[in-house]
PDB file of N, CA and C in Angstrom:
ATOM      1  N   UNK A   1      96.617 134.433 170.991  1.00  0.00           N
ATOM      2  CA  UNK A   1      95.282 134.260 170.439  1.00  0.00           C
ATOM      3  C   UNK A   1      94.934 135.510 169.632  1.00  0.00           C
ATOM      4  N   UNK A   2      94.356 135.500 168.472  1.00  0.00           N
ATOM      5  CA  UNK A   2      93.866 136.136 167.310  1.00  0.00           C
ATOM      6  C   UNK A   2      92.592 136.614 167.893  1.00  0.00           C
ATOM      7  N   UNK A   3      92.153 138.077 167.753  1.00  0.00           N
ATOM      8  CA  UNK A   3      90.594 138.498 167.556  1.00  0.00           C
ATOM      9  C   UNK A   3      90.002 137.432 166.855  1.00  0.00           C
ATOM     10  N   UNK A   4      90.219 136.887 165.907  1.00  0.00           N
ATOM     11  CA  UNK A   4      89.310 135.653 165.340  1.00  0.00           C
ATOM     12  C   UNK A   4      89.566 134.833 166.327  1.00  0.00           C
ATOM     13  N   UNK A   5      90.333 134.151 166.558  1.00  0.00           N
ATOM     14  CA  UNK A   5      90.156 133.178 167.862  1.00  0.00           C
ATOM     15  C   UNK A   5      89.445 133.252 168.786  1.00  0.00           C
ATOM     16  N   UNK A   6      88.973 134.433 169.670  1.00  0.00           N
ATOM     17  CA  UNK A   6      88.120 134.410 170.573  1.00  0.00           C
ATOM     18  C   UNK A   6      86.928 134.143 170.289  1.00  0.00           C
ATOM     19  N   UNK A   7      86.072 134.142 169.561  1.00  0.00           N
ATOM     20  CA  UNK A   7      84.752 133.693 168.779  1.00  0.00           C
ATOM     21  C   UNK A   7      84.793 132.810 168.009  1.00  0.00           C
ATOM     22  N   UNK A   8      83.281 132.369 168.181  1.00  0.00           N
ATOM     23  CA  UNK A   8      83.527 131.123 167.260  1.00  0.00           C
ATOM     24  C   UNK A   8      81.416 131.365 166.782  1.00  0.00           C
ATOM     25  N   UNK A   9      81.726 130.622 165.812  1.00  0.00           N
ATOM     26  CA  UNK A   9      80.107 130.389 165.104  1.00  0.00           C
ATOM     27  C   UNK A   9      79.166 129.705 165.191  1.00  0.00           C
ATOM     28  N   UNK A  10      78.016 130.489 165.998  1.00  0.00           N
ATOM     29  CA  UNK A  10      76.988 129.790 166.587  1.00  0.00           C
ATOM     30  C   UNK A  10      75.804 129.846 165.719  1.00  0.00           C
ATOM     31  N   UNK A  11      75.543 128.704 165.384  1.00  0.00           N
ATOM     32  CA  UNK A  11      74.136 128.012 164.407  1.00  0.00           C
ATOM     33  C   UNK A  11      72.660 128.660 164.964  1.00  0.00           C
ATOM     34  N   UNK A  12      71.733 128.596 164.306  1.00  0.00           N
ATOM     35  CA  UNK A  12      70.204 128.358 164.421  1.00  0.00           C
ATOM     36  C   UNK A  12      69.434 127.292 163.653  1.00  0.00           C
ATOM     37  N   UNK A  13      69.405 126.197 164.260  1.00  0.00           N
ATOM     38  CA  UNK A  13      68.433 124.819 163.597  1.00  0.00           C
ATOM     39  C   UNK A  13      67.091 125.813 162.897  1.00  0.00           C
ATOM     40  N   UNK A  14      66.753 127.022 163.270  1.00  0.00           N
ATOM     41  CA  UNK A  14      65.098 127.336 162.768  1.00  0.00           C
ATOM     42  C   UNK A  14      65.552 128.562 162.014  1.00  0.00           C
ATOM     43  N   UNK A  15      66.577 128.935 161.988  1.00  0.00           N
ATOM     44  CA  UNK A  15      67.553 129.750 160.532  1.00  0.00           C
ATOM     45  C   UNK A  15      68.498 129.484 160.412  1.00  0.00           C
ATOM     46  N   UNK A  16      68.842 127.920 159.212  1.00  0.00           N
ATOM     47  CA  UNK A  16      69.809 127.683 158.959  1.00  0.00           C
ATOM     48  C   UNK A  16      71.006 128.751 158.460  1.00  0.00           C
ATOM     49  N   UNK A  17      70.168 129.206 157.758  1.00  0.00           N
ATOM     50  CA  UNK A  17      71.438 130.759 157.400  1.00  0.00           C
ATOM     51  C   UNK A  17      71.928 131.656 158.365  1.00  0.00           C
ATOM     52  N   UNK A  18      71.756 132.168 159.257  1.00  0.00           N
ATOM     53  CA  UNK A  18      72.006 132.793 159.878  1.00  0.00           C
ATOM     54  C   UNK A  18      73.036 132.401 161.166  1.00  0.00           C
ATOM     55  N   UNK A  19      74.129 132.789 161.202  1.00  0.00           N
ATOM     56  CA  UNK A  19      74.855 132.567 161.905  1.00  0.00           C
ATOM     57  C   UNK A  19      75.660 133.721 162.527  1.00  0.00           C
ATOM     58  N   UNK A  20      75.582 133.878 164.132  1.00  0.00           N
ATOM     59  CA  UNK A  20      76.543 134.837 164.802  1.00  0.00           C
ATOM     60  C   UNK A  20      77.700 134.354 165.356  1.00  0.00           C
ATOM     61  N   UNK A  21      78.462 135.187 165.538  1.00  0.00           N
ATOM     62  CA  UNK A  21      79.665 135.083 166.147  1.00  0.00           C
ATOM     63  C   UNK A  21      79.508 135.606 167.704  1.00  0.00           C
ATOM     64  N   UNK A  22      79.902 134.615 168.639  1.00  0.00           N
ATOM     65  CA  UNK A  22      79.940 134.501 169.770  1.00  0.00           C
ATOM     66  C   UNK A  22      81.165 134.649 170.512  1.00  0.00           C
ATOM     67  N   UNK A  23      81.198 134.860 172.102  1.00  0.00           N
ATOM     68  CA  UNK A  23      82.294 135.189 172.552  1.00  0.00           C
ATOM     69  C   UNK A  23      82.789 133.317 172.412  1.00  0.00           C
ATOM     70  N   UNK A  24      84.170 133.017 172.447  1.00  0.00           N
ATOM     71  CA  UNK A  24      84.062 131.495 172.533  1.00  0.00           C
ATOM     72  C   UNK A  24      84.345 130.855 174.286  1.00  0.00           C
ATOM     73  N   UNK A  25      84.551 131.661 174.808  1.00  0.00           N
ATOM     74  CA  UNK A  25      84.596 130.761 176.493  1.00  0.00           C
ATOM     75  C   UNK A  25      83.995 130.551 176.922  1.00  0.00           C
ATOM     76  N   UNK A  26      82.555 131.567 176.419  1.00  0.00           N
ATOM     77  CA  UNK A  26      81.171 131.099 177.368  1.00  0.00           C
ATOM     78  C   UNK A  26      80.678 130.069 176.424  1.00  0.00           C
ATOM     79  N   UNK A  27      80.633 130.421 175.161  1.00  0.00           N
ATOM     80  CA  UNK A  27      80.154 129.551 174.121  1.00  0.00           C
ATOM     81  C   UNK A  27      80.217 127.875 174.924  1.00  0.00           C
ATOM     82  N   UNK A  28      82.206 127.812 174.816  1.00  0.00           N
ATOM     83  CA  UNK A  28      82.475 126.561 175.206  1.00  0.00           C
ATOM     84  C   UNK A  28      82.214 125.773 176.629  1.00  0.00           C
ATOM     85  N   UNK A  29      82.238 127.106 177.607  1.00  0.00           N
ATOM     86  CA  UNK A  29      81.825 126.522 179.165  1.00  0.00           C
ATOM     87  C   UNK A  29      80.420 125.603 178.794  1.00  0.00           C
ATOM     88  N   UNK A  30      79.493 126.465 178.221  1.00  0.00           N
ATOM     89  CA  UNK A  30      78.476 126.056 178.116  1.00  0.00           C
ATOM     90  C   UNK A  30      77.953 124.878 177.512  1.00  0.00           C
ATOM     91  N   UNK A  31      78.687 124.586 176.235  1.00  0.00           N
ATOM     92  CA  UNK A  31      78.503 123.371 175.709  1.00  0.00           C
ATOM     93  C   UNK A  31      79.017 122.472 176.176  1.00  0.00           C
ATOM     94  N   UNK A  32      80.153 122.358 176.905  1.00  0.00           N
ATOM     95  CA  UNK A  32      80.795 121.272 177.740  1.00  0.00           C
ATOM     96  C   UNK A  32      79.569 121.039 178.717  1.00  0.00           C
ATOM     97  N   UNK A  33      79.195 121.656 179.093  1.00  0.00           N
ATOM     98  CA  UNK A  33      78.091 121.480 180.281  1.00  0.00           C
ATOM     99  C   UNK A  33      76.718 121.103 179.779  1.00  0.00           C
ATOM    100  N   UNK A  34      76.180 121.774 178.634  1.00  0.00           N
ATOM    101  CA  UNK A  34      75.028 121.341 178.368  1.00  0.00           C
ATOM    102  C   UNK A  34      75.359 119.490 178.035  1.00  0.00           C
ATOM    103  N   UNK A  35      76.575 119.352 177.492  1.00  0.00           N
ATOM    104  CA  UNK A  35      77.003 117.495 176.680  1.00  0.00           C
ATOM    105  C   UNK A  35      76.815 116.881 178.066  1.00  0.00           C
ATOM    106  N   UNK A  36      77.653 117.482 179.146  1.00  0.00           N
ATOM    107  CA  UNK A  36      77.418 117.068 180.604  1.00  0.00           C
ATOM    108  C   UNK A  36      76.158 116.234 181.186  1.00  0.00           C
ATOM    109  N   UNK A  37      75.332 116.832 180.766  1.00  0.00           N
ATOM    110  CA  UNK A  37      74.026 116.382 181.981  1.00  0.00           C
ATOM    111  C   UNK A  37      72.696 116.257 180.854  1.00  0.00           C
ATOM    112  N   UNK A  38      72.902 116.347 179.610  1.00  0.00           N
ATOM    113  CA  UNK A  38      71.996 116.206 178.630  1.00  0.00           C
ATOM    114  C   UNK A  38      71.960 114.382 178.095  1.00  0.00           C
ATOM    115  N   UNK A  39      71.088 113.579 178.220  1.00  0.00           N
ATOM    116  CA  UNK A  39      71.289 112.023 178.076  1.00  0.00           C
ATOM    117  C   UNK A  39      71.236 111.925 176.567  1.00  0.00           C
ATOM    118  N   UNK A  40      72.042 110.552 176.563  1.00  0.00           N
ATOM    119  CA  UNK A  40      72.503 110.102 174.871  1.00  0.00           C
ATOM    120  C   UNK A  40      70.827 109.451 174.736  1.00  0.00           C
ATOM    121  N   UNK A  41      69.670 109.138 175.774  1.00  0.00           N
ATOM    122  CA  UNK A  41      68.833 108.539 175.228  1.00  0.00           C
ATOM    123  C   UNK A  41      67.638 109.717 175.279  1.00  0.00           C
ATOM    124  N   UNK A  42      66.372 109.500 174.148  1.00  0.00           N
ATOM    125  CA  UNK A  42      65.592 109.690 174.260  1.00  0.00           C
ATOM    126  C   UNK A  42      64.406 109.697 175.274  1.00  0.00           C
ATOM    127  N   UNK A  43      63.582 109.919 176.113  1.00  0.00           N
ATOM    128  CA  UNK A  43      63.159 111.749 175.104  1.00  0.00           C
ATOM    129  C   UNK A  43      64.046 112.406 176.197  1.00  0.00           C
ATOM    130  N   UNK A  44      64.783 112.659 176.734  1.00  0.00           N
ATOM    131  CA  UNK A  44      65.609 113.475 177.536  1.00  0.00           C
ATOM    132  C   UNK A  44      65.373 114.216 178.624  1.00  0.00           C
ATOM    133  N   UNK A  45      65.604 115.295 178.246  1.00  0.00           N
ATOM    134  CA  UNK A  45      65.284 116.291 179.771  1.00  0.00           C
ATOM    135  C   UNK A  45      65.016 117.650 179.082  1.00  0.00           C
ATOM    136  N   UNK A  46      63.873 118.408 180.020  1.00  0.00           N
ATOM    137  CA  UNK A  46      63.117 119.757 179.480  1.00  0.00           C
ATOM    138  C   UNK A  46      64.323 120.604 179.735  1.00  0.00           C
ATOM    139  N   UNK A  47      64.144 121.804 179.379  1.00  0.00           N
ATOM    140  CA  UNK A  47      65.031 122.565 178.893  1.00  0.00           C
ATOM    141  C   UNK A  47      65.255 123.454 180.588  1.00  0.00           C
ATOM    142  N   UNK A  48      64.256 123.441 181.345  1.00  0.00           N
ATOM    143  CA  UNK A  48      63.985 123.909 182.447  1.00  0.00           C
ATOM    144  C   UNK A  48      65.580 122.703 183.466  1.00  0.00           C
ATOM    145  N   UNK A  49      64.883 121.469 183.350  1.00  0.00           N
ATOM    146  CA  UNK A  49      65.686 120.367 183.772  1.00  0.00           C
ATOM    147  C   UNK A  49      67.217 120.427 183.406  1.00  0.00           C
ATOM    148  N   UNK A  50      67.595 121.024 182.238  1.00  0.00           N
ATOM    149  CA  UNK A  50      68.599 120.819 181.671  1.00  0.00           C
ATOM    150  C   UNK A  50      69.485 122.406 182.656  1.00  0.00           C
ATOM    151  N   UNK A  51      68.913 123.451 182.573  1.00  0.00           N
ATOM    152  CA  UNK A  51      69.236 124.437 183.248  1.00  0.00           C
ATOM    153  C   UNK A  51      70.040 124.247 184.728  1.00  0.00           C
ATOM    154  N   UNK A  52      68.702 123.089 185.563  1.00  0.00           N
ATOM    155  CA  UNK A  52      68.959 122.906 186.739  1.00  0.00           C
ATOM    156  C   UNK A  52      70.267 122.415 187.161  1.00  0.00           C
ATOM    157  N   UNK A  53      70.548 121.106 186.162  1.00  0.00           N
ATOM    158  CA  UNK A  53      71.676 120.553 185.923  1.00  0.00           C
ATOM    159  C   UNK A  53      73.200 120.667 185.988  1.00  0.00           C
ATOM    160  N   UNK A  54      73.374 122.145 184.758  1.00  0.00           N
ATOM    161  CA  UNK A  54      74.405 122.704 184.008  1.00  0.00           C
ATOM    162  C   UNK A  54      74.300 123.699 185.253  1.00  0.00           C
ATOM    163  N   UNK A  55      73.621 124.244 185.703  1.00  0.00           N
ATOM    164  CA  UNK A  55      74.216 126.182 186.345  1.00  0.00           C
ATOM    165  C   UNK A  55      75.601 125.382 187.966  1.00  0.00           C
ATOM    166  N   UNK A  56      75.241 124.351 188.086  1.00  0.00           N
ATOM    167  CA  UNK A  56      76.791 124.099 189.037  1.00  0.00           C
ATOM    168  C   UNK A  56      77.741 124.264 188.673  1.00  0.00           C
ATOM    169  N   UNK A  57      78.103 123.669 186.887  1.00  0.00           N
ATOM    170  CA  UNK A  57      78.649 122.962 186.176  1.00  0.00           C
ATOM    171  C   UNK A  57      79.604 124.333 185.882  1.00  0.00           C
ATOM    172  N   UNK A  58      78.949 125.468 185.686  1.00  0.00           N
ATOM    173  CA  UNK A  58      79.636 126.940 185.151  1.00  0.00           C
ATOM    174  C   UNK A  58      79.995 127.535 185.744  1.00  0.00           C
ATOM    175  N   UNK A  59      81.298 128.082 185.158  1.00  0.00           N
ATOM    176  CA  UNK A  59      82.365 129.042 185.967  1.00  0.00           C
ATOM    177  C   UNK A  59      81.718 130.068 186.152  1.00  0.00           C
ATOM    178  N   UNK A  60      81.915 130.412 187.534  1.00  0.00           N
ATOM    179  CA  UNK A  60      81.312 131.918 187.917  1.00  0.00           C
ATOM    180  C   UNK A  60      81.816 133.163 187.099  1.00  0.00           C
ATOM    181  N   UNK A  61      83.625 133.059 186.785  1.00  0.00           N
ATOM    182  CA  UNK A  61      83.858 133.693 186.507  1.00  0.00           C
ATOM    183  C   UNK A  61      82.840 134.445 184.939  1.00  0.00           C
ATOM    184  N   UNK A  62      82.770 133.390 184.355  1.00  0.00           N
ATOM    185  CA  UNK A  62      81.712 133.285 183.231  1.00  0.00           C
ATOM    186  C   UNK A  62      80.136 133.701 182.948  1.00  0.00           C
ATOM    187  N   UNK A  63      79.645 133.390 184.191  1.00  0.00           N
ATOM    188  CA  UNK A  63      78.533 133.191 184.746  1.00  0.00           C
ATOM    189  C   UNK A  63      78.121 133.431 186.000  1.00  0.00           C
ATOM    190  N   UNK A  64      78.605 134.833 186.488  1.00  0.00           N
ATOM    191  CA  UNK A  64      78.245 134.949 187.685  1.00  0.00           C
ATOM    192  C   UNK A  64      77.051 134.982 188.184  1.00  0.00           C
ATOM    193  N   UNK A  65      76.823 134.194 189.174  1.00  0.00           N
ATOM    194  CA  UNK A  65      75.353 133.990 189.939  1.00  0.00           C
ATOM    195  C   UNK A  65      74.718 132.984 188.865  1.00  0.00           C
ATOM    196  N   UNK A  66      75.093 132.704 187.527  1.00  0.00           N
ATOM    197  CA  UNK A  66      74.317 132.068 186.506  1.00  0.00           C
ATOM    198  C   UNK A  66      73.691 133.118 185.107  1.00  0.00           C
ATOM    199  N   UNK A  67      74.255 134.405 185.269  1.00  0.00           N
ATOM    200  CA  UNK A  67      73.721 135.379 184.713  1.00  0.00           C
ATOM    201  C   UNK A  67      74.365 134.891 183.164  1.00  0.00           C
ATOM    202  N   UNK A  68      72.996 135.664 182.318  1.00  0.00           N
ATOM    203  CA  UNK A  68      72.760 135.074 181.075  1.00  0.00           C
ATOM    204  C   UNK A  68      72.595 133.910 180.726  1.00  0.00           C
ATOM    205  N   UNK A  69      72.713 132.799 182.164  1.00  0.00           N
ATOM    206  CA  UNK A  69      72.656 131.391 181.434  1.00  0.00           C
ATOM    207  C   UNK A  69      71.922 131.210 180.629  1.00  0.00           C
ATOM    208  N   UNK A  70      70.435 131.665 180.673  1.00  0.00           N
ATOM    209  CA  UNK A  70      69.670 131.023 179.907  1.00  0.00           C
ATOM    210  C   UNK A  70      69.583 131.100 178.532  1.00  0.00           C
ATOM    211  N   UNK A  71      69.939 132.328 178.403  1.00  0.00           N
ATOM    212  CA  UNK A  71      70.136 132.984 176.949  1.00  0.00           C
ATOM    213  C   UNK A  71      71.334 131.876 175.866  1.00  0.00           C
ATOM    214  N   UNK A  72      72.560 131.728 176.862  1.00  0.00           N
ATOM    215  CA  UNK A  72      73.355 130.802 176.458  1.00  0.00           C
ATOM    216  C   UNK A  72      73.306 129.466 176.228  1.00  0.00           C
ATOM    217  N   UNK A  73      72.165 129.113 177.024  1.00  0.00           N
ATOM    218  CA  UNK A  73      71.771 127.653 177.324  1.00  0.00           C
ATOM    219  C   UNK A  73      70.772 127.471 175.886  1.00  0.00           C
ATOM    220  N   UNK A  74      69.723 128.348 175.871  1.00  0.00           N
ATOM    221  CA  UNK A  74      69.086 128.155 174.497  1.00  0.00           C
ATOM    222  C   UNK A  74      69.809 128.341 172.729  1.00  0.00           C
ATOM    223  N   UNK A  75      71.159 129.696 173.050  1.00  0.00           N
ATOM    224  CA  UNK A  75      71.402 129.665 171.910  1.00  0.00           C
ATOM    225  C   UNK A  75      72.603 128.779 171.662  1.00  0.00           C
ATOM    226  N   UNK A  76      73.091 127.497 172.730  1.00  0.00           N
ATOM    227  CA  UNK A  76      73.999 126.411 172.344  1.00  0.00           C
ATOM    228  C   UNK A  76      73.321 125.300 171.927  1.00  0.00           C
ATOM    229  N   UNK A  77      72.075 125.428 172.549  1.00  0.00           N
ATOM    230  CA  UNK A  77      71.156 124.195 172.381  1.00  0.00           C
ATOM    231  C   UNK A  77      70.700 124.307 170.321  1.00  0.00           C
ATOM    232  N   UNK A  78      69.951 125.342 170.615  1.00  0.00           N
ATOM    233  CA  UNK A  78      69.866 125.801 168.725  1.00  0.00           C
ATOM    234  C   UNK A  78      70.969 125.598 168.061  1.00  0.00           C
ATOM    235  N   UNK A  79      72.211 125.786 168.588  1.00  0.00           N
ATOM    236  CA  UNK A  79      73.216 125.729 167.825  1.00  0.00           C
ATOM    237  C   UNK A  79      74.117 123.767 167.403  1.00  0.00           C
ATOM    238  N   UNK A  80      73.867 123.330 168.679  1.00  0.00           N
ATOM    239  CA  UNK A  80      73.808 121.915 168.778  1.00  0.00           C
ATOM    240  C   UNK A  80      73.058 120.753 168.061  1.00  0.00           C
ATOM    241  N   UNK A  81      71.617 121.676 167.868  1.00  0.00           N
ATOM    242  CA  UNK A  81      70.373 121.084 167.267  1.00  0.00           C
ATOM    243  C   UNK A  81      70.754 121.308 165.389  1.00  0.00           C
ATOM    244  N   UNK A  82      71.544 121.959 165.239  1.00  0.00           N
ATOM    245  CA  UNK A  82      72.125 122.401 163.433  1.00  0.00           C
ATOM    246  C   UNK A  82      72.785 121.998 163.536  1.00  0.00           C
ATOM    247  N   UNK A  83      73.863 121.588 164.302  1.00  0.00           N
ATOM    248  CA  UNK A  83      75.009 120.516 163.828  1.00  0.00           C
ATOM    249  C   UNK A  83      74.582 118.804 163.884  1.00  0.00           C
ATOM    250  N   UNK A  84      73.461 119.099 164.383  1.00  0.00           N
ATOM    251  CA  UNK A  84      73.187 117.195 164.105  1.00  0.00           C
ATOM    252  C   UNK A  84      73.846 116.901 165.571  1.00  0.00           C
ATOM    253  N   UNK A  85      74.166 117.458 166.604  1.00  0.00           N
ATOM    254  CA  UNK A  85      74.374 116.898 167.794  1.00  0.00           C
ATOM    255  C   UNK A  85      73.913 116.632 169.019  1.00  0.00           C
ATOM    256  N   UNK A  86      72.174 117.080 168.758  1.00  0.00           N
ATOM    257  CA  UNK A  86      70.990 117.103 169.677  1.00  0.00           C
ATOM    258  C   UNK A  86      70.083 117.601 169.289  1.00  0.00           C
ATOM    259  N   UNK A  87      68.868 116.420 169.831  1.00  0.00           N
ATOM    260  CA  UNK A  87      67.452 116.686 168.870  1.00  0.00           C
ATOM    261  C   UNK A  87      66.599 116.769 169.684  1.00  0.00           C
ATOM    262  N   UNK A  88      65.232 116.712 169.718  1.00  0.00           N
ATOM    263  CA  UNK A  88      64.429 117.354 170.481  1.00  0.00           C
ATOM    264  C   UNK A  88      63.025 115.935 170.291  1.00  0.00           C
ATOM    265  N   UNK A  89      62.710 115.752 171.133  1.00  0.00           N
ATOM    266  CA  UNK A  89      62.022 114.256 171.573  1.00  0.00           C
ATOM    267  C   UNK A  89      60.375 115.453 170.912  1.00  0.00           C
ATOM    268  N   UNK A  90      59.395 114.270 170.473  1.00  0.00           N
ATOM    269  CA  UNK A  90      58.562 114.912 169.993  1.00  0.00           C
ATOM    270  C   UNK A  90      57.507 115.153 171.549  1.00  0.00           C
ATOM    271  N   UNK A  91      57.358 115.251 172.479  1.00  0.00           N
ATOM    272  CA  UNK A  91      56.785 115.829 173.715  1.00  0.00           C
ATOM    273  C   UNK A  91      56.431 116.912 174.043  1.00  0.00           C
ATOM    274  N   UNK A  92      55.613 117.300 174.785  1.00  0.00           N
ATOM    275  CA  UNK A  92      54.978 118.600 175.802  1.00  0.00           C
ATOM    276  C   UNK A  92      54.855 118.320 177.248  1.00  0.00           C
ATOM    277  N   UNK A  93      56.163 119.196 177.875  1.00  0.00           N
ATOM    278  CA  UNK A  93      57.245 120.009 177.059  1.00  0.00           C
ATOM    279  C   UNK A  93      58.224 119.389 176.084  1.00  0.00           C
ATOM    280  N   UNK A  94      58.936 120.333 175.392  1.00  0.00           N
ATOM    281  CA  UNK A  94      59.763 119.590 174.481  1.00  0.00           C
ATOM    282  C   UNK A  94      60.855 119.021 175.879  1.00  0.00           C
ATOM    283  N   UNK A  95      61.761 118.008 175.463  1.00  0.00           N
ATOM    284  CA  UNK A  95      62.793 117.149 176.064  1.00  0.00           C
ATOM    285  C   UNK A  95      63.453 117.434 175.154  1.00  0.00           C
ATOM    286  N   UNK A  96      65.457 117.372 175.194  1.00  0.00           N
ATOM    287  CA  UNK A  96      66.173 117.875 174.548  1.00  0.00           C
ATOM    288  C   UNK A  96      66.799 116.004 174.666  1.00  0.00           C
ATOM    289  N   UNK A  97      67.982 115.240 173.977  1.00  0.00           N
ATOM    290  CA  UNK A  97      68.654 114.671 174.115  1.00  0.00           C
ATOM    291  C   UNK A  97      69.891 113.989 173.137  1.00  0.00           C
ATOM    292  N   UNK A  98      71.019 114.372 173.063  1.00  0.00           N
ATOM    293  CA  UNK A  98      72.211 114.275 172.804  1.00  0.00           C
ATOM    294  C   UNK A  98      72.375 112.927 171.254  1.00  0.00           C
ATOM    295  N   UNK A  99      72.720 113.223 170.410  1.00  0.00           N
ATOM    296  CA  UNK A  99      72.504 112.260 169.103  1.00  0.00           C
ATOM    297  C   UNK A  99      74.224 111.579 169.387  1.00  0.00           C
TER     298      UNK A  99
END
């Protein structure tokens, strides 16, 4: 594996331009997990709900105790939400759910 290989490019739906480079294992633990427990139907599940869900779902090694999940959990979700692969139900709270 390549220094470029280990990262990969994570989106912002609310700055399309802007894009960081992320480590890619947590990146990917995480998105496997958020696709996991996030529903293909509308209006979905709060972002709180979605947390509850996914923190089984993640490798400790990754995520020990759950640390940083959340940080990861919001910037896969933003990043998910720019690729057109999950949108956000118009509600209070917002509901997240899988396109």
């Amino acid at each position: 594996m390549t220094k470029n290989d280990d990262r990969v490019e994570m989106r912002n739906v609310n700055s399309p331009d802007h894009v960081v480079r992320v480590e890619r294992a947590k990146y990917d633990a995480m998105r496997a997990a958020m696709l996991a427990v996030v529903p293909t139907e509308a209006p979905g599940l709060t972002a709180a709900e979605i947390k509850e869900r996914l923190l089984p779902l993640l490798p400790d090694t990754l995520f020990p105790g759950g640390a940083k999940a959340g940080w990861w959990q919001k910037g896969v979700q933003l990043d998910l939400e720019a690729r057109g692969q999950m949108a956000r139900a118009d509600t209070k709270p917002l509901r997240f759910y899988r396109r």
